[in-house]
Protein backbone atom coordinates (compact mmCIF):
# COMPACT_ATOMS: atom_id res chain seq x y z
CA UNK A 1 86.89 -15.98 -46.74
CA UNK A 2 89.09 -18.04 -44.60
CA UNK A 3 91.28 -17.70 -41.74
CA UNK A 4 93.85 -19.03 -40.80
CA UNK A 5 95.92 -17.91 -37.16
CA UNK A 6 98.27 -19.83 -34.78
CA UNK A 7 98.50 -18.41 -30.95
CA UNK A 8 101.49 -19.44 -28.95
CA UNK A 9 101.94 -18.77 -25.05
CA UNK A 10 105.66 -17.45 -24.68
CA UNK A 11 106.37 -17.27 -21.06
CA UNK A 12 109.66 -14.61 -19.58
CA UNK A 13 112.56 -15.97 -20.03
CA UNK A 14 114.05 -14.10 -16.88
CA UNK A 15 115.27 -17.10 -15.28
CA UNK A 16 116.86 -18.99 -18.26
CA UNK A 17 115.54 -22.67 -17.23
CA UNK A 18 116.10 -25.47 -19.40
CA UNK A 19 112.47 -25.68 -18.40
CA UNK A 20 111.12 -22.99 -20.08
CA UNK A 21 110.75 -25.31 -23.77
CA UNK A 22 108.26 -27.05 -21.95
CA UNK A 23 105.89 -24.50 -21.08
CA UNK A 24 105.70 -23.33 -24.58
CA UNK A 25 102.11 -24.26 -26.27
CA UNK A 26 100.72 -23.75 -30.03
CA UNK A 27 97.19 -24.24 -31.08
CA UNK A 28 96.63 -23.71 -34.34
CA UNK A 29 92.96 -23.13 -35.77
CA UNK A 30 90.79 -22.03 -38.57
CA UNK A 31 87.41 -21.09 -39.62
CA UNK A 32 85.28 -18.90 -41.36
CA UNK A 33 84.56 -17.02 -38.89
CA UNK A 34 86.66 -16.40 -35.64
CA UNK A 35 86.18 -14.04 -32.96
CA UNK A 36 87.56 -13.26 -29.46
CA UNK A 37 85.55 -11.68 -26.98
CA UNK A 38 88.55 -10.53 -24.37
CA UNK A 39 85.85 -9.85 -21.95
CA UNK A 40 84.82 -13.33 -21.55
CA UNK A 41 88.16 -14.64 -22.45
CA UNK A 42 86.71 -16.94 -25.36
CA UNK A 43 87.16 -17.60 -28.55
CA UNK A 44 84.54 -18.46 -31.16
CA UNK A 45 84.95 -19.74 -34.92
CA UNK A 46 82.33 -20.93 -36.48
CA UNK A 47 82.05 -22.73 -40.24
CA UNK A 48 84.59 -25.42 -41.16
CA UNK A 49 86.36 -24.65 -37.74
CA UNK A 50 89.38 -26.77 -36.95
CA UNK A 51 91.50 -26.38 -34.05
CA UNK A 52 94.81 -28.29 -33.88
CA UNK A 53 96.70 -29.10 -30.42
CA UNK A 54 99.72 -31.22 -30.21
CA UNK A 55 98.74 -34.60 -32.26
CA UNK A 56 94.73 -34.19 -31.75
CA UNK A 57 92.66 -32.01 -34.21
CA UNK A 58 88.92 -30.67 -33.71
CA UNK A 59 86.73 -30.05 -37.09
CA UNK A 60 83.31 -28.69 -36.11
CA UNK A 61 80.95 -26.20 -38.23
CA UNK A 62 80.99 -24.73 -34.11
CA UNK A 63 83.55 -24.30 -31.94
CA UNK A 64 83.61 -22.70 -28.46
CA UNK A 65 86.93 -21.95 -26.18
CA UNK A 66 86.44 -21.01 -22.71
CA UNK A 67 89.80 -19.85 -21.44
CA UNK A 68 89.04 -19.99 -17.94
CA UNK A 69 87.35 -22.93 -17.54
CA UNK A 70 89.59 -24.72 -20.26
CA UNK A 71 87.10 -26.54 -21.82
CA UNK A 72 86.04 -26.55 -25.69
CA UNK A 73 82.87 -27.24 -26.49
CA UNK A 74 81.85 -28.43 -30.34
CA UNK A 75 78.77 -28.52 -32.11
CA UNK A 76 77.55 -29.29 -35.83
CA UNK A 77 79.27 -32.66 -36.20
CA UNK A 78 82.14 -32.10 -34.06
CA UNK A 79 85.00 -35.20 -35.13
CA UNK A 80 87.92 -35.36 -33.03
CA UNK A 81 90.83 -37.12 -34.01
CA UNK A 82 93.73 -37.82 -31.10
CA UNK A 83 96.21 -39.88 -33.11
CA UNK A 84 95.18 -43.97 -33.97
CA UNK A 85 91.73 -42.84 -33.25
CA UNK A 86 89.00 -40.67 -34.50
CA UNK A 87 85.53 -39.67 -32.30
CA UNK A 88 82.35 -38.60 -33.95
CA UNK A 89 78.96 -36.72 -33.10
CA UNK A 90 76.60 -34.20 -32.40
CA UNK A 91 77.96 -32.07 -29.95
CA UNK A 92 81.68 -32.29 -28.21
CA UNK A 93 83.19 -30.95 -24.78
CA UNK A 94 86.23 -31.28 -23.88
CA UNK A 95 88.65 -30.23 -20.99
CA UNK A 96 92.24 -29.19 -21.88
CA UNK A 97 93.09 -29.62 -18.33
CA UNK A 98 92.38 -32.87 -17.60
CA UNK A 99 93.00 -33.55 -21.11
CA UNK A 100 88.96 -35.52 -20.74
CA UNK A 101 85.77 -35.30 -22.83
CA UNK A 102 82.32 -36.06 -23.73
CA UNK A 103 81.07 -37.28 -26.76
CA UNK A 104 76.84 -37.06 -27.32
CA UNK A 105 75.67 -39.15 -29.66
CA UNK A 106 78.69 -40.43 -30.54
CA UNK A 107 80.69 -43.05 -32.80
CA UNK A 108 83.80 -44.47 -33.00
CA UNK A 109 85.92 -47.54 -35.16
CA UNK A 110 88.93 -49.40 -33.52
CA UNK A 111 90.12 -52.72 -33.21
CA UNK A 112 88.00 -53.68 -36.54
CA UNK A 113 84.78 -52.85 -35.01
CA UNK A 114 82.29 -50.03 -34.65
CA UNK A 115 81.34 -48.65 -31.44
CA UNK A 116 78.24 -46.19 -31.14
CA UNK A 117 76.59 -44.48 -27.96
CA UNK A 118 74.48 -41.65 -26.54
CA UNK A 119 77.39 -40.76 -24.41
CA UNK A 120 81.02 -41.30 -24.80
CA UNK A 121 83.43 -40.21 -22.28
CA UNK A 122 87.11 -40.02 -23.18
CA UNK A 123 89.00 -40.75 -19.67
CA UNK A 124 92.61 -41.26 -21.06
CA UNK A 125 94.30 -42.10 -24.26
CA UNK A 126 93.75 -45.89 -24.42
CA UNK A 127 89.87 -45.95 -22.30
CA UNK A 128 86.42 -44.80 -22.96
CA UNK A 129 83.23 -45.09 -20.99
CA UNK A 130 80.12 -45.85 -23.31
CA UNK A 131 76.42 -45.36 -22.33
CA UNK A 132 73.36 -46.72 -24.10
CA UNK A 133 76.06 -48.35 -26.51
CA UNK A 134 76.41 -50.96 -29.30
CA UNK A 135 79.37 -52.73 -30.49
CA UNK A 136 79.23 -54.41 -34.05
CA UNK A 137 81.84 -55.44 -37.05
CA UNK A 138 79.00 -54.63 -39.61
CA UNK A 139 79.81 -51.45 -41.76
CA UNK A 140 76.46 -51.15 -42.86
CA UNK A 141 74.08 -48.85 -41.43
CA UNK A 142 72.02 -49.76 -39.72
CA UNK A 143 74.22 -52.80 -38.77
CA UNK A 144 72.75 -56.35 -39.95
CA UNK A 145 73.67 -57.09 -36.02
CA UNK A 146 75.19 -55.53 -33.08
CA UNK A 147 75.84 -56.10 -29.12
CA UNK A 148 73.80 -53.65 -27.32
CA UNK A 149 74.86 -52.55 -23.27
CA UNK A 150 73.71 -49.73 -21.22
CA UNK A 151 77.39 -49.46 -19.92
CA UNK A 152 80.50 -50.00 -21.57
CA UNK A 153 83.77 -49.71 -20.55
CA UNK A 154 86.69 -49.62 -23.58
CA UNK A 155 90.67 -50.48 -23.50
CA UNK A 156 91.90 -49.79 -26.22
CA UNK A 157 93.98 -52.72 -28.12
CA UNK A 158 92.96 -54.75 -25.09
CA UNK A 159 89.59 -55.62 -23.91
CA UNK A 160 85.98 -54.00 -23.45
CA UNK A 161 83.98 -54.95 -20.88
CA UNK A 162 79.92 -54.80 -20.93
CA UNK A 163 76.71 -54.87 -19.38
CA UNK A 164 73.92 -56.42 -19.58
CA UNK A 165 75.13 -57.35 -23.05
CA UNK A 166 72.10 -57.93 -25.58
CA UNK A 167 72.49 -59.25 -29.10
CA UNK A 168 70.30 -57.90 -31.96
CA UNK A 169 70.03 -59.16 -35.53
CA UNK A 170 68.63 -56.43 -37.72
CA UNK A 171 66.73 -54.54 -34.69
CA UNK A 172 65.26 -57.28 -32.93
CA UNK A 173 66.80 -58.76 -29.70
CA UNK A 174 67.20 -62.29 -29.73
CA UNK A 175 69.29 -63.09 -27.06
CA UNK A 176 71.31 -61.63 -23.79
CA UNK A 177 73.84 -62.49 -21.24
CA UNK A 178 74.38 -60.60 -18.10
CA UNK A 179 77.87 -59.17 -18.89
């Protein structure tokens, strides 16, 4: 069985502002399974979920909305795709509010290369923060080679900056620089 249901926040329209267009929101998603537990003011769909906001889309097998906190949190190979750019990995959360998020075990392709870490952090649309990362243009996996860094810090269609920065050829390090 799937379901399919869009929820849109219509605000009063007792003052008439040319304002008021603004405020309005859609989020479309779908799932196998949804539920809303009112008394916790979350929503739950699990199997092939997919939630769509504005131009960025959430497929998980889990997906968790927490109203009041306004954070979604995503499990069973969570991939998150915000327009140019698409996010994968094991588990997702992200915060509606600040419009920030955190990818575990994640992976990501821009710029023609392939960026992988334990944690990726989504601060804005053009920069992510990478821990325990690696950075290759090898589409094989594992890569033939890759730059390894326990800190990474991504603009997007500019630069990334690293460090310490450690190149490995098939798994073995064989030479580093300090950034």
């Amino acid at each position: 069985v799937h379901f399919r249901s869009a929820r849109s926040f219509d605000f009063p329209d007792s003052l008439g502002s040319p304002l008021d267009a603004l405020l309005d929101e859609t989020v479309i998603y779908e799932g196998d399974t949804i539920r809303f537990y009112s008394s916790e003011d979350r929503l739950s769909i699990r199997g092939s979920g997919r939630m769509v906001y504005h131009e960025n889309e959430l497929a998980s097998q889990e997906i968790d909305y927490f109203a009041d906190d306004e954070l979604v949190v995503a499990k069973g190979e969570p991939k998150l795709r915000d327009g140019a750019s698409e996010v994968v990995g094991e588990r997702m959360t992200y915060r509606t509010d600040e419009r920030e998020g955190m990818v575990y075990q994640g992976k990501t392709a821009f710029d023609g290369g392939y960026y992988y870490g334990k944690e990726i952090k989504k601060l804005s649309d053009d920069v992510l923060l990478v821990k325990d990362g690696q950075y290759t243009t090898c589409a094989e996996d594992p890569p033939h080679y890759s730059f390894h860094s326990s800190k990474m810090k991504l603009m997007m269609k500019d630069k990334a900056v690293a460090r310490p920065v450690i190149l490995h050829i098939r798994g073995i390090p064989v030479f580093a620089i300090p950034y």
